[in-house]
PDB file of N, CA and C in Angstrom:
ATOM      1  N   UNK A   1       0.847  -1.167   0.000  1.00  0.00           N
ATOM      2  CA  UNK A   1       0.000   0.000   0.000  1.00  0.00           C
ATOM      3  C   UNK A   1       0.893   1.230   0.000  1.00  0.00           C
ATOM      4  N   UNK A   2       0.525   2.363  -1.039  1.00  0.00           N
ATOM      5  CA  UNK A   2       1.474   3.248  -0.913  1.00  0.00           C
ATOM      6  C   UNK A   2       1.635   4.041   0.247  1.00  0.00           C
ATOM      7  N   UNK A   3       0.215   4.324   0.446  1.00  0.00           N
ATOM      8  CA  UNK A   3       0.065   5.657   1.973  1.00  0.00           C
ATOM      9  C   UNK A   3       0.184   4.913   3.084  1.00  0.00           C
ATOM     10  N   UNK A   4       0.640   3.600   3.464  1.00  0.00           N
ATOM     11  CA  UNK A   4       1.380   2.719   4.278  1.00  0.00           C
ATOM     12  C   UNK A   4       2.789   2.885   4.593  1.00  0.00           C
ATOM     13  N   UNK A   5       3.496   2.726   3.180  1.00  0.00           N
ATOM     14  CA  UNK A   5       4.687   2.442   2.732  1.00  0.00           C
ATOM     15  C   UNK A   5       5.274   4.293   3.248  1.00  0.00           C
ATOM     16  N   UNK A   6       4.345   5.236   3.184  1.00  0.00           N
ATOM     17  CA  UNK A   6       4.882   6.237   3.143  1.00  0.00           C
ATOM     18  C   UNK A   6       5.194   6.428   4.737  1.00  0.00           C
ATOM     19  N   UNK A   7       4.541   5.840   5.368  1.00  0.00           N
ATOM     20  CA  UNK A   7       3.975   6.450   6.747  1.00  0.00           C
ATOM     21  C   UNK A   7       4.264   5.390   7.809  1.00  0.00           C
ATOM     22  N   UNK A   8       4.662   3.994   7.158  1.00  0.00           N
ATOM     23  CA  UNK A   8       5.016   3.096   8.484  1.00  0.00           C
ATOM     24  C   UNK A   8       6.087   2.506   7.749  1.00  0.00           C
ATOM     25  N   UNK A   9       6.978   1.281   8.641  1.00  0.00           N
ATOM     26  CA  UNK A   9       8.258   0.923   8.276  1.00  0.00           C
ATOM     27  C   UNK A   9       7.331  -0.862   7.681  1.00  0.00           C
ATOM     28  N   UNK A  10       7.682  -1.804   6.810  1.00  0.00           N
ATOM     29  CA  UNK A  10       7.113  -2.974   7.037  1.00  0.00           C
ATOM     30  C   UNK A  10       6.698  -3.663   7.882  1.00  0.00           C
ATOM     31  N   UNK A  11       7.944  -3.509   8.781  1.00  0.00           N
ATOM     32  CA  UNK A  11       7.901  -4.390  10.321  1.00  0.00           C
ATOM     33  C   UNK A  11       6.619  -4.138  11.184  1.00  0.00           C
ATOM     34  N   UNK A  12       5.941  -2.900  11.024  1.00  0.00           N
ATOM     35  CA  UNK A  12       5.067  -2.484  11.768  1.00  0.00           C
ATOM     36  C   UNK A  12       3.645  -2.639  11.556  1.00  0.00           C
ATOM     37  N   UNK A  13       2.905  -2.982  12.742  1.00  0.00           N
ATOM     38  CA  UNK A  13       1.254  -2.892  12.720  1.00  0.00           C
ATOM     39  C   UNK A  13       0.711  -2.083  11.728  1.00  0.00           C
ATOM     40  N   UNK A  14       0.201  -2.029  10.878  1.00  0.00           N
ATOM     41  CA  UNK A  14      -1.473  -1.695  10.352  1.00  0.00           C
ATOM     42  C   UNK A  14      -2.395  -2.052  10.984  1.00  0.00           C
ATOM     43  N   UNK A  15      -3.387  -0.994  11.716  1.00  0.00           N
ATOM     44  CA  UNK A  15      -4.215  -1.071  12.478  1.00  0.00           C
ATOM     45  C   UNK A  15      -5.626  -1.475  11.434  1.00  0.00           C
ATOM     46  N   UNK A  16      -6.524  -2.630  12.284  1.00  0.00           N
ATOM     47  CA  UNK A  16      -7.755  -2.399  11.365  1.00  0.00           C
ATOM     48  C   UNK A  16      -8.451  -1.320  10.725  1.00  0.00           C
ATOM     49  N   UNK A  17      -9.112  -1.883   9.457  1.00  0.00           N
ATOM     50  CA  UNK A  17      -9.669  -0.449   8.979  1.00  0.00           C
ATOM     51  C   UNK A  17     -10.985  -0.240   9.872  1.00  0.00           C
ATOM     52  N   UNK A  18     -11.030   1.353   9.514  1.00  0.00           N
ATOM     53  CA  UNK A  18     -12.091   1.877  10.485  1.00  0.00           C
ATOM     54  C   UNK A  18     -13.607   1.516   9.839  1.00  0.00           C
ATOM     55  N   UNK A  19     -13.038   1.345   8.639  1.00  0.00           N
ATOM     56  CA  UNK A  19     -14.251   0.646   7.868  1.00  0.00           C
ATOM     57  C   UNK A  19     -14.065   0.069   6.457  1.00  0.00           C
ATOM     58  N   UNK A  20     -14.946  -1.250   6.374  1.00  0.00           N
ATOM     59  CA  UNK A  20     -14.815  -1.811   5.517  1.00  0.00           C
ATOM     60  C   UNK A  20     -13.903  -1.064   3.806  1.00  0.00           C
ATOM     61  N   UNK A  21     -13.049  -1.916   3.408  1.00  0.00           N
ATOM     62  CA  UNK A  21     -12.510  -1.171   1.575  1.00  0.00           C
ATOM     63  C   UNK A  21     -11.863   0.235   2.178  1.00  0.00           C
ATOM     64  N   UNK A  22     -11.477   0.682   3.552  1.00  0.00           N
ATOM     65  CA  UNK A  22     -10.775   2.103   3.721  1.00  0.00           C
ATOM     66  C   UNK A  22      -9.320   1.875   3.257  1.00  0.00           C
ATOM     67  N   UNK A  23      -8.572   0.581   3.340  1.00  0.00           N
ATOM     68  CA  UNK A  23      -7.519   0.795   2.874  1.00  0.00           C
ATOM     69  C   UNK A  23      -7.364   0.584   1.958  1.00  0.00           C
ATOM     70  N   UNK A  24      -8.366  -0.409   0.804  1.00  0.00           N
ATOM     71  CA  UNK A  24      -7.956  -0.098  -0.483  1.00  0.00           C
ATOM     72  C   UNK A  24      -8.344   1.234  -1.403  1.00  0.00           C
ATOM     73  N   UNK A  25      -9.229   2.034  -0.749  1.00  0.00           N
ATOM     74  CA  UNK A  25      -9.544   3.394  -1.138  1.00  0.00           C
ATOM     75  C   UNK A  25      -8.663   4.545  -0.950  1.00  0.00           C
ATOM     76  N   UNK A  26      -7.603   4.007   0.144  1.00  0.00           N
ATOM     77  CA  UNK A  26      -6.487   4.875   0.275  1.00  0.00           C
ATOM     78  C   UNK A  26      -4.844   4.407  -0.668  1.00  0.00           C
ATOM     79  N   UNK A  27      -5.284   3.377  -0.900  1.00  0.00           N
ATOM     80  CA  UNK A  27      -4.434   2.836  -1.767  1.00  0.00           C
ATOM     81  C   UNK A  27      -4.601   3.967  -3.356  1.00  0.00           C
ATOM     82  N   UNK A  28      -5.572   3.979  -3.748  1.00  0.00           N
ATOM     83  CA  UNK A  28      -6.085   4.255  -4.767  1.00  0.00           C
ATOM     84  C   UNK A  28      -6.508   5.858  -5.025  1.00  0.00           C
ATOM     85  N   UNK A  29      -6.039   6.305  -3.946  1.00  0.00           N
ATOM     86  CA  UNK A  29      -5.177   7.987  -3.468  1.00  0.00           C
ATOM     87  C   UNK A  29      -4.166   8.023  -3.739  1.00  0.00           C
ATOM     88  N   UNK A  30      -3.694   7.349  -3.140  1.00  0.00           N
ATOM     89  CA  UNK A  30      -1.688   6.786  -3.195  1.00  0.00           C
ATOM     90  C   UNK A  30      -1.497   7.260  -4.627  1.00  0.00           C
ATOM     91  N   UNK A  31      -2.102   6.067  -5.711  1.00  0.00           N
ATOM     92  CA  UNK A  31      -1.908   5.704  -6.833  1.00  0.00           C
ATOM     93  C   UNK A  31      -2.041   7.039  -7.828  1.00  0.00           C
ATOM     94  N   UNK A  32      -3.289   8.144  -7.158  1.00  0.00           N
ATOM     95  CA  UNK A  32      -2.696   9.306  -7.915  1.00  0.00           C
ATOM     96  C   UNK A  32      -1.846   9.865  -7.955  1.00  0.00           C
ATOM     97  N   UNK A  33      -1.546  10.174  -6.801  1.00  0.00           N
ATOM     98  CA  UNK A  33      -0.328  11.516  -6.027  1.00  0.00           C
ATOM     99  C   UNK A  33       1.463  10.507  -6.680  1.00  0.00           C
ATOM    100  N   UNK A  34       1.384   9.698  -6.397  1.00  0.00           N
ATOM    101  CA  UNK A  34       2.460   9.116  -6.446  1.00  0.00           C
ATOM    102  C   UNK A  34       3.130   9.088  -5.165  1.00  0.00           C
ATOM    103  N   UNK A  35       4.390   8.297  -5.597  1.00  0.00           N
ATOM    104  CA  UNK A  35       4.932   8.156  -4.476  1.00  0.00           C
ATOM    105  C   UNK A  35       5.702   9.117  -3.772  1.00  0.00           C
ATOM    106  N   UNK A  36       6.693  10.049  -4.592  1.00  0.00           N
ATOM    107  CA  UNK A  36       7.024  11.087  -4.208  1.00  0.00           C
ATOM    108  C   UNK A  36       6.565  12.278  -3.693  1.00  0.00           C
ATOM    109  N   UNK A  37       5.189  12.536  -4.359  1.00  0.00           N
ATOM    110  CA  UNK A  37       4.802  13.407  -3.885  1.00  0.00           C
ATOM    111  C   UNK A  37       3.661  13.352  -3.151  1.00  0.00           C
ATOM    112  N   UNK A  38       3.351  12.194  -2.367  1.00  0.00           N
ATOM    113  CA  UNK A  38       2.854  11.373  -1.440  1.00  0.00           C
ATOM    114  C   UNK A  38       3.536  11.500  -0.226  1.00  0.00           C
ATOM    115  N   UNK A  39       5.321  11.680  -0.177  1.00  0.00           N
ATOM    116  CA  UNK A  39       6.157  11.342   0.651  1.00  0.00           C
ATOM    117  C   UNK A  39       5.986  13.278   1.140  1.00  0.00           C
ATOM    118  N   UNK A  40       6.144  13.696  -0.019  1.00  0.00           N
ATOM    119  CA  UNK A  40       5.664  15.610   0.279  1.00  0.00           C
ATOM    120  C   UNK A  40       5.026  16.220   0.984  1.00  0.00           C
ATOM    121  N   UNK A  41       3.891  15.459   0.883  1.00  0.00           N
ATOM    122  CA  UNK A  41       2.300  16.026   1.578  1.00  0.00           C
ATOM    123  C   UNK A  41       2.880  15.240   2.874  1.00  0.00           C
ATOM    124  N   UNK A  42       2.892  14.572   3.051  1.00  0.00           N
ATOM    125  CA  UNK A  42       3.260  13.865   4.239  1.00  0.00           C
ATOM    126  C   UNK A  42       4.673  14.886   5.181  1.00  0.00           C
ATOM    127  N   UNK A  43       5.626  14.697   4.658  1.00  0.00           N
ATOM    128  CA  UNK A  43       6.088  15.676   5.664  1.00  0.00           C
ATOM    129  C   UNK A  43       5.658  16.856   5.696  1.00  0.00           C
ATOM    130  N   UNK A  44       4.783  17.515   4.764  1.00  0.00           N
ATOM    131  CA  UNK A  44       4.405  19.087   4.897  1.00  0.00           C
ATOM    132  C   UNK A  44       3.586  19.205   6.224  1.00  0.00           C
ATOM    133  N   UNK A  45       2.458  18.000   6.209  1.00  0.00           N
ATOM    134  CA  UNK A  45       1.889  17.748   7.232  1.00  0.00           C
ATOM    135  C   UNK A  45       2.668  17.477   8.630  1.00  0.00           C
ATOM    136  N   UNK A  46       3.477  16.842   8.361  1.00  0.00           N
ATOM    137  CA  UNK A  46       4.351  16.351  10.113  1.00  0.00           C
ATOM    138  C   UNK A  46       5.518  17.018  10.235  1.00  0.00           C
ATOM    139  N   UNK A  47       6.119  17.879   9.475  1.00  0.00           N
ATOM    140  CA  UNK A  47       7.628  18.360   9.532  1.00  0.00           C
ATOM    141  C   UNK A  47       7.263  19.349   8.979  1.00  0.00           C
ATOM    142  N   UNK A  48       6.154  20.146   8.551  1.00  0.00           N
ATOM    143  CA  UNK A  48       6.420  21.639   7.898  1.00  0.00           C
ATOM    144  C   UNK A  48       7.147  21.983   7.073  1.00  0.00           C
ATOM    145  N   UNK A  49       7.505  20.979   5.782  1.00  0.00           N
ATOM    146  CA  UNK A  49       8.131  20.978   5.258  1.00  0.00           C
ATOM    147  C   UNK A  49       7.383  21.703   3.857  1.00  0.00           C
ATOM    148  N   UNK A  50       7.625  22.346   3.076  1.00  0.00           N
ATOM    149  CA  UNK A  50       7.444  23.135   1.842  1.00  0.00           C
ATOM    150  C   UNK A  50       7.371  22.125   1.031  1.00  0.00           C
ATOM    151  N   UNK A  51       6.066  22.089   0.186  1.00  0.00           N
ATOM    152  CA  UNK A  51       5.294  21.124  -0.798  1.00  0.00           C
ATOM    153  C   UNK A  51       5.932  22.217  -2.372  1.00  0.00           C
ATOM    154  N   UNK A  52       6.509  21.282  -3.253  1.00  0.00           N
ATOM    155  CA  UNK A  52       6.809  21.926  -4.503  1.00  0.00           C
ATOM    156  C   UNK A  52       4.758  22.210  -5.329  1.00  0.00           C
ATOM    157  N   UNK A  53       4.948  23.222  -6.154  1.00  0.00           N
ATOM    158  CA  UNK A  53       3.763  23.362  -7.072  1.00  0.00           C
ATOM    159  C   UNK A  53       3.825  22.068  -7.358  1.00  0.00           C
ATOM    160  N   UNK A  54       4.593  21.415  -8.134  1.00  0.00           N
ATOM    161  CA  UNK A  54       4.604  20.340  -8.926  1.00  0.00           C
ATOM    162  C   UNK A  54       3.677  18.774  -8.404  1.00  0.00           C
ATOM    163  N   UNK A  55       3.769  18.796  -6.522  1.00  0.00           N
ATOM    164  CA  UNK A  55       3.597  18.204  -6.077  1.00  0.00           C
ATOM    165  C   UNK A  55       1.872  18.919  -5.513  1.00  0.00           C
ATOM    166  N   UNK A  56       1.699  19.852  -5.509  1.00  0.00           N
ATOM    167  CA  UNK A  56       0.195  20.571  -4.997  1.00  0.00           C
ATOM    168  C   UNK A  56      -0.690  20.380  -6.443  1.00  0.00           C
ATOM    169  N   UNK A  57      -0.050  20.653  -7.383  1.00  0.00           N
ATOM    170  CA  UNK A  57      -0.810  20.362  -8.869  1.00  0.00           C
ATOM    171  C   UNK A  57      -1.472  18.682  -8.859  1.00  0.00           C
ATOM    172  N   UNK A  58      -0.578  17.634  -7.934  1.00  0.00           N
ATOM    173  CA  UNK A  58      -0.728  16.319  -8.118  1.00  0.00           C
ATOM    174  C   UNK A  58      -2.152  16.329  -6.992  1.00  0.00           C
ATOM    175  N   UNK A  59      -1.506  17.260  -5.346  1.00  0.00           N
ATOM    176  CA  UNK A  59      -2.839  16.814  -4.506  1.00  0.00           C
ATOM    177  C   UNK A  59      -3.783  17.509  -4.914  1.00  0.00           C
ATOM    178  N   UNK A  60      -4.227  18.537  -5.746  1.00  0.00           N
ATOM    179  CA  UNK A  60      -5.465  19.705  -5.362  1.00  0.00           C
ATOM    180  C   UNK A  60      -6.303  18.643  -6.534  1.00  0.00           C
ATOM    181  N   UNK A  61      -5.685  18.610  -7.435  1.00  0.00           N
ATOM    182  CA  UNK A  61      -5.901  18.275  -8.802  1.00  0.00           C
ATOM    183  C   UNK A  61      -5.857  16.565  -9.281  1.00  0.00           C
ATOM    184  N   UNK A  62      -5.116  15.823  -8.637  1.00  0.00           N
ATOM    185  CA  UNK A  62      -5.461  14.449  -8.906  1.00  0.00           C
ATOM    186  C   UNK A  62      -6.293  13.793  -7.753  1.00  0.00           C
ATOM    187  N   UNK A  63      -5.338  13.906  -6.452  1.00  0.00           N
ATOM    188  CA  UNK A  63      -5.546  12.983  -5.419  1.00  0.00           C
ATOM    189  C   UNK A  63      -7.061  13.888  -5.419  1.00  0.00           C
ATOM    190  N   UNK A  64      -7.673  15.030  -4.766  1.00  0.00           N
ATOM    191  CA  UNK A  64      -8.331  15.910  -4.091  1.00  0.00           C
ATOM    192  C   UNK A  64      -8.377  16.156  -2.204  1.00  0.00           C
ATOM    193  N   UNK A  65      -9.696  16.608  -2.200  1.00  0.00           N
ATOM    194  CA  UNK A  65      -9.876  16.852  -1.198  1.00  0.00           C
ATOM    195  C   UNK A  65     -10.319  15.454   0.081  1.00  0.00           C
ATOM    196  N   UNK A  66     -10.887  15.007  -0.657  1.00  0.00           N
ATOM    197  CA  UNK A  66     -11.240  13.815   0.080  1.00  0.00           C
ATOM    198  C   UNK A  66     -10.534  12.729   0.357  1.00  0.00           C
ATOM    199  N   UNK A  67      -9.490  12.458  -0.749  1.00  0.00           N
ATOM    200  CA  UNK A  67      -8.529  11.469  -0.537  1.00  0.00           C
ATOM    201  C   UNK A  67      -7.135  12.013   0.654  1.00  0.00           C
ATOM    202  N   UNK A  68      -6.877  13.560   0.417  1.00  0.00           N
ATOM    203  CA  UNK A  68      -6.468  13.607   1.612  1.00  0.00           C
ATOM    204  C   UNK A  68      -6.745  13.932   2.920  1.00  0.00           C
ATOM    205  N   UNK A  69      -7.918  13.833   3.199  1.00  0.00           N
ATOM    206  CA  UNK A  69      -8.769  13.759   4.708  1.00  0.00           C
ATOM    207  C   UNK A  69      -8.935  12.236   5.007  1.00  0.00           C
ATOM    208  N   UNK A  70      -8.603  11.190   4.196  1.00  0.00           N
ATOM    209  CA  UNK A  70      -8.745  10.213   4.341  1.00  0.00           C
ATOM    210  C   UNK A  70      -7.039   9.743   4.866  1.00  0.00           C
ATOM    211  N   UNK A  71      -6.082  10.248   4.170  1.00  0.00           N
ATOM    212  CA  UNK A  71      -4.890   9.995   4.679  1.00  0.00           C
ATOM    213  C   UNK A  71      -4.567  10.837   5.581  1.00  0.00           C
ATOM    214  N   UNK A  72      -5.033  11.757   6.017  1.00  0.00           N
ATOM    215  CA  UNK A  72      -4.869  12.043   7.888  1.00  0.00           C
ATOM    216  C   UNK A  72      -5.685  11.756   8.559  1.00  0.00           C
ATOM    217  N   UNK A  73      -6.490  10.923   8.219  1.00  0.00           N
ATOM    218  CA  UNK A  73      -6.759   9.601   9.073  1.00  0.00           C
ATOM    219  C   UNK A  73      -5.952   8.811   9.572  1.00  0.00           C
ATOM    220  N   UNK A  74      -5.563   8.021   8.504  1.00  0.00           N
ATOM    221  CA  UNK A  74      -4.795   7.355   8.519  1.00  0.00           C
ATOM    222  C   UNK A  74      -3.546   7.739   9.223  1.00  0.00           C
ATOM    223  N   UNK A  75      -3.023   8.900   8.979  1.00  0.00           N
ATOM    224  CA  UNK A  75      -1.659   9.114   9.884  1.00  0.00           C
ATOM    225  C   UNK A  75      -1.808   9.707  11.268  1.00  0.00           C
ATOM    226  N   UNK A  76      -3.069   9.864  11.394  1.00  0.00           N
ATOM    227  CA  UNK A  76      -3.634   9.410  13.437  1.00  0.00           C
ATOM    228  C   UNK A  76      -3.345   8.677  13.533  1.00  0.00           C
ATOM    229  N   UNK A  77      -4.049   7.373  13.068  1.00  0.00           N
ATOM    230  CA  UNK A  77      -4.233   6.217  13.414  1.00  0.00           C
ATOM    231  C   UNK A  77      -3.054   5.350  13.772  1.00  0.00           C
ATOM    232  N   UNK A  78      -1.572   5.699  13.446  1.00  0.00           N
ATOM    233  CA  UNK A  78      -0.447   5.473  13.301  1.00  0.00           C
ATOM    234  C   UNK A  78       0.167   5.648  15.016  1.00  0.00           C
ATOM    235  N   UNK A  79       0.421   4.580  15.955  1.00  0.00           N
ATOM    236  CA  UNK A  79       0.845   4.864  17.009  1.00  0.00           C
ATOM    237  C   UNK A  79       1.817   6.284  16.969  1.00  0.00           C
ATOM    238  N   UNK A  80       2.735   6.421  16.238  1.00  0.00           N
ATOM    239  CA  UNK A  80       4.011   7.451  16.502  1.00  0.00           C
ATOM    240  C   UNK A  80       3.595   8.261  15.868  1.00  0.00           C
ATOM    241  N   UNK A  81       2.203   8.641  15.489  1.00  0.00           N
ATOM    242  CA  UNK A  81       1.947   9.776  15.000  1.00  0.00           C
ATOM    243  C   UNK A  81       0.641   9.921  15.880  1.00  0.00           C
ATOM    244  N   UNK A  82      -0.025   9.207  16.111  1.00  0.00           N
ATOM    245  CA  UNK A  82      -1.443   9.540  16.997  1.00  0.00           C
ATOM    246  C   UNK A  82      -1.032  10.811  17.960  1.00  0.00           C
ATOM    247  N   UNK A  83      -0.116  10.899  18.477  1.00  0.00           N
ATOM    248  CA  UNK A  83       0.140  11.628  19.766  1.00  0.00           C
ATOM    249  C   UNK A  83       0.147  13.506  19.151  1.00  0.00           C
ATOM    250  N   UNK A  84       0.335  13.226  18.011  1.00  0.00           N
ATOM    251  CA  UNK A  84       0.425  14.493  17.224  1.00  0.00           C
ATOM    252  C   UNK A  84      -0.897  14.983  16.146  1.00  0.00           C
ATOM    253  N   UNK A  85      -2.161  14.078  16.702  1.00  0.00           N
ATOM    254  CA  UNK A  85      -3.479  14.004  16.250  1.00  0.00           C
ATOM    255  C   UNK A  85      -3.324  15.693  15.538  1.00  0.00           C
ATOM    256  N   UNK A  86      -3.513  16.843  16.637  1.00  0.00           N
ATOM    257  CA  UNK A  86      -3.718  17.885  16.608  1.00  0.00           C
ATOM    258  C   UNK A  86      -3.600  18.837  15.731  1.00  0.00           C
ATOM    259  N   UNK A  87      -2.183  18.333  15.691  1.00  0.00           N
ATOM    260  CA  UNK A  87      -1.201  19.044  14.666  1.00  0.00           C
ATOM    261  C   UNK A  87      -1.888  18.662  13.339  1.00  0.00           C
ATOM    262  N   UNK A  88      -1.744  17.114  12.949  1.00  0.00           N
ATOM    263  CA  UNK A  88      -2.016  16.742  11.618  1.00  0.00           C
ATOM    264  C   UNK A  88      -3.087  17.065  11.620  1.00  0.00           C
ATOM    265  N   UNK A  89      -4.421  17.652  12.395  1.00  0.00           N
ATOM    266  CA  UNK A  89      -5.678  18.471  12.003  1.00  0.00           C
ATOM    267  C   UNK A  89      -5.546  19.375  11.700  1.00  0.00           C
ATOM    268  N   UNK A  90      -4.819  20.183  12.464  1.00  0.00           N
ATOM    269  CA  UNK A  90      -4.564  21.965  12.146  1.00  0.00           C
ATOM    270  C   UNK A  90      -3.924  21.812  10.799  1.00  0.00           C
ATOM    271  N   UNK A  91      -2.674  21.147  10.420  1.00  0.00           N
ATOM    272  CA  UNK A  91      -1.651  20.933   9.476  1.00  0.00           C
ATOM    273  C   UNK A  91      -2.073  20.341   8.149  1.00  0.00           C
ATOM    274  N   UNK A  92      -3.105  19.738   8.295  1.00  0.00           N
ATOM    275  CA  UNK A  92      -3.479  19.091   7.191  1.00  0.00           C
ATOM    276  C   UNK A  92      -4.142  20.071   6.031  1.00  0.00           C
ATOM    277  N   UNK A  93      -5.227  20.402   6.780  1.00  0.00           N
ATOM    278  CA  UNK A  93      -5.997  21.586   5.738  1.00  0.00           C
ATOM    279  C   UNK A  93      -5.507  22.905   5.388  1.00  0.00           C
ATOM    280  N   UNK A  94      -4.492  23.199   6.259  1.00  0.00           N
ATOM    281  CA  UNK A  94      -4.131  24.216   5.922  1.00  0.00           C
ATOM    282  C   UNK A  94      -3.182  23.941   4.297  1.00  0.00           C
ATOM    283  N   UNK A  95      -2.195  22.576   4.481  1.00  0.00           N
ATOM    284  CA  UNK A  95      -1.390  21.843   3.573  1.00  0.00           C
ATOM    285  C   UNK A  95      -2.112  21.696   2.125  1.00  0.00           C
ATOM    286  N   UNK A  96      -3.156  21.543   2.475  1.00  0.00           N
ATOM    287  CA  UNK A  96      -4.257  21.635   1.005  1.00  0.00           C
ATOM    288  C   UNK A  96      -4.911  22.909   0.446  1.00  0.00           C
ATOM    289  N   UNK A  97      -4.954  23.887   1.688  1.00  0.00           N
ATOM    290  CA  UNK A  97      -5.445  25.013   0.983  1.00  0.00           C
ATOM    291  C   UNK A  97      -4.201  26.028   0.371  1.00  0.00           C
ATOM    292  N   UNK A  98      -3.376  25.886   1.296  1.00  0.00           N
ATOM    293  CA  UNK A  98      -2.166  26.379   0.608  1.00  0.00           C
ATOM    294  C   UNK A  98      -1.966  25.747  -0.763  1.00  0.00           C
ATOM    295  N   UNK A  99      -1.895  24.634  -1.199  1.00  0.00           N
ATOM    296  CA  UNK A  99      -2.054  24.143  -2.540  1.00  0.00           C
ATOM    297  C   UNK A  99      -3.076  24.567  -3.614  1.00  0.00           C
ATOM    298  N   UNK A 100      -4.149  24.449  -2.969  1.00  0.00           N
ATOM    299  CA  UNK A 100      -5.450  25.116  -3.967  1.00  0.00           C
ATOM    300  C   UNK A 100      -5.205  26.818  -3.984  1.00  0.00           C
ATOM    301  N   UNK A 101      -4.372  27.380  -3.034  1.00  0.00           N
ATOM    302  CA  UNK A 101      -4.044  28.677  -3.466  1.00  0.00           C
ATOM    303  C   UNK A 101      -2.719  29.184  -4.087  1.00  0.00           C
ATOM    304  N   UNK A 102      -2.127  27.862  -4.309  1.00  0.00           N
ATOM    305  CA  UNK A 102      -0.823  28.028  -5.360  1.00  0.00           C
ATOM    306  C   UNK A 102      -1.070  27.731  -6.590  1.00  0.00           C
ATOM    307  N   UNK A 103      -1.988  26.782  -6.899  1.00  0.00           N
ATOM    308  CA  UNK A 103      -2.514  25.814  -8.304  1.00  0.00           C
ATOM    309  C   UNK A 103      -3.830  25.941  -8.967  1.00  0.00           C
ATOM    310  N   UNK A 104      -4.503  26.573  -7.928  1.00  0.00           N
ATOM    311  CA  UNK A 104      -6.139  26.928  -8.321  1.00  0.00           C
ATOM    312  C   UNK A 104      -6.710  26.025  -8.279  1.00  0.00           C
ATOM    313  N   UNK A 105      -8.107  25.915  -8.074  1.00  0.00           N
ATOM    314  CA  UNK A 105      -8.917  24.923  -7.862  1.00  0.00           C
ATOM    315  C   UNK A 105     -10.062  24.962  -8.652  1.00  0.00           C
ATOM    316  N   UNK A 106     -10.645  24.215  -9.973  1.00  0.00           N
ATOM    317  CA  UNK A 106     -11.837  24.618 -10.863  1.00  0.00           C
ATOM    318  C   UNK A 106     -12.599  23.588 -10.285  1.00  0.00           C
ATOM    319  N   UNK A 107     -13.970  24.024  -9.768  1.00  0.00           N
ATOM    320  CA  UNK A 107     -15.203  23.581  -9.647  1.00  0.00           C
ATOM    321  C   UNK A 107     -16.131  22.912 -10.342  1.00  0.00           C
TER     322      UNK A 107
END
């Protein structure tokens, strides 16, 4: 799974899904964004790290909005990240709107 692969080591638990087909629906997020710029959004979210256009063109515009509210789910749900719930709430949307206000967003 990509948004696995991005976010846990092999060795480690995957927690049940919270509901039925959630991880192959996040798989199939993954599969837009790619892997790299999968790995982007992800630290922008946990490390504040600066998302390239190149990589906001992939979330606003391929993955969307919903596929990434679904992967900060998922990176709660993550023991070594649960503790930082907060953050990845505050951090998340802001990570996407900053994108839809670098790349534009058509309705």
């Amino acid at each position: 799974m990509i948004a696995a692969s991005i976010v846990v080591a092999e060795d480690e638990f995957i927690p049940p899904e919270p509901e039925p087909g959630f991880y192959k629906a996040l798989q199939k997020c993954g599969q837009k964004i790619g892997l790299e710029c999968g790995e982007s959004v992800v630290k922008a979210v946990l490390k504040d790290q600066d998302i390239s256009t190149k990589c906001c063109v992939q979330l606003v515009h391929k993955m969307g909005r919903s596929c990434h509210e679904d992967l900060l789910w998922y990176l709660i749900s993550q023991p070594k990240i649960g503790a930082n719930a907060t953050h990845v709430f505050i951090k998340g949307p802001q990570v996407y709107n900053s994108c839809v206000s670098k790349v534009g967003l058509e309705i």
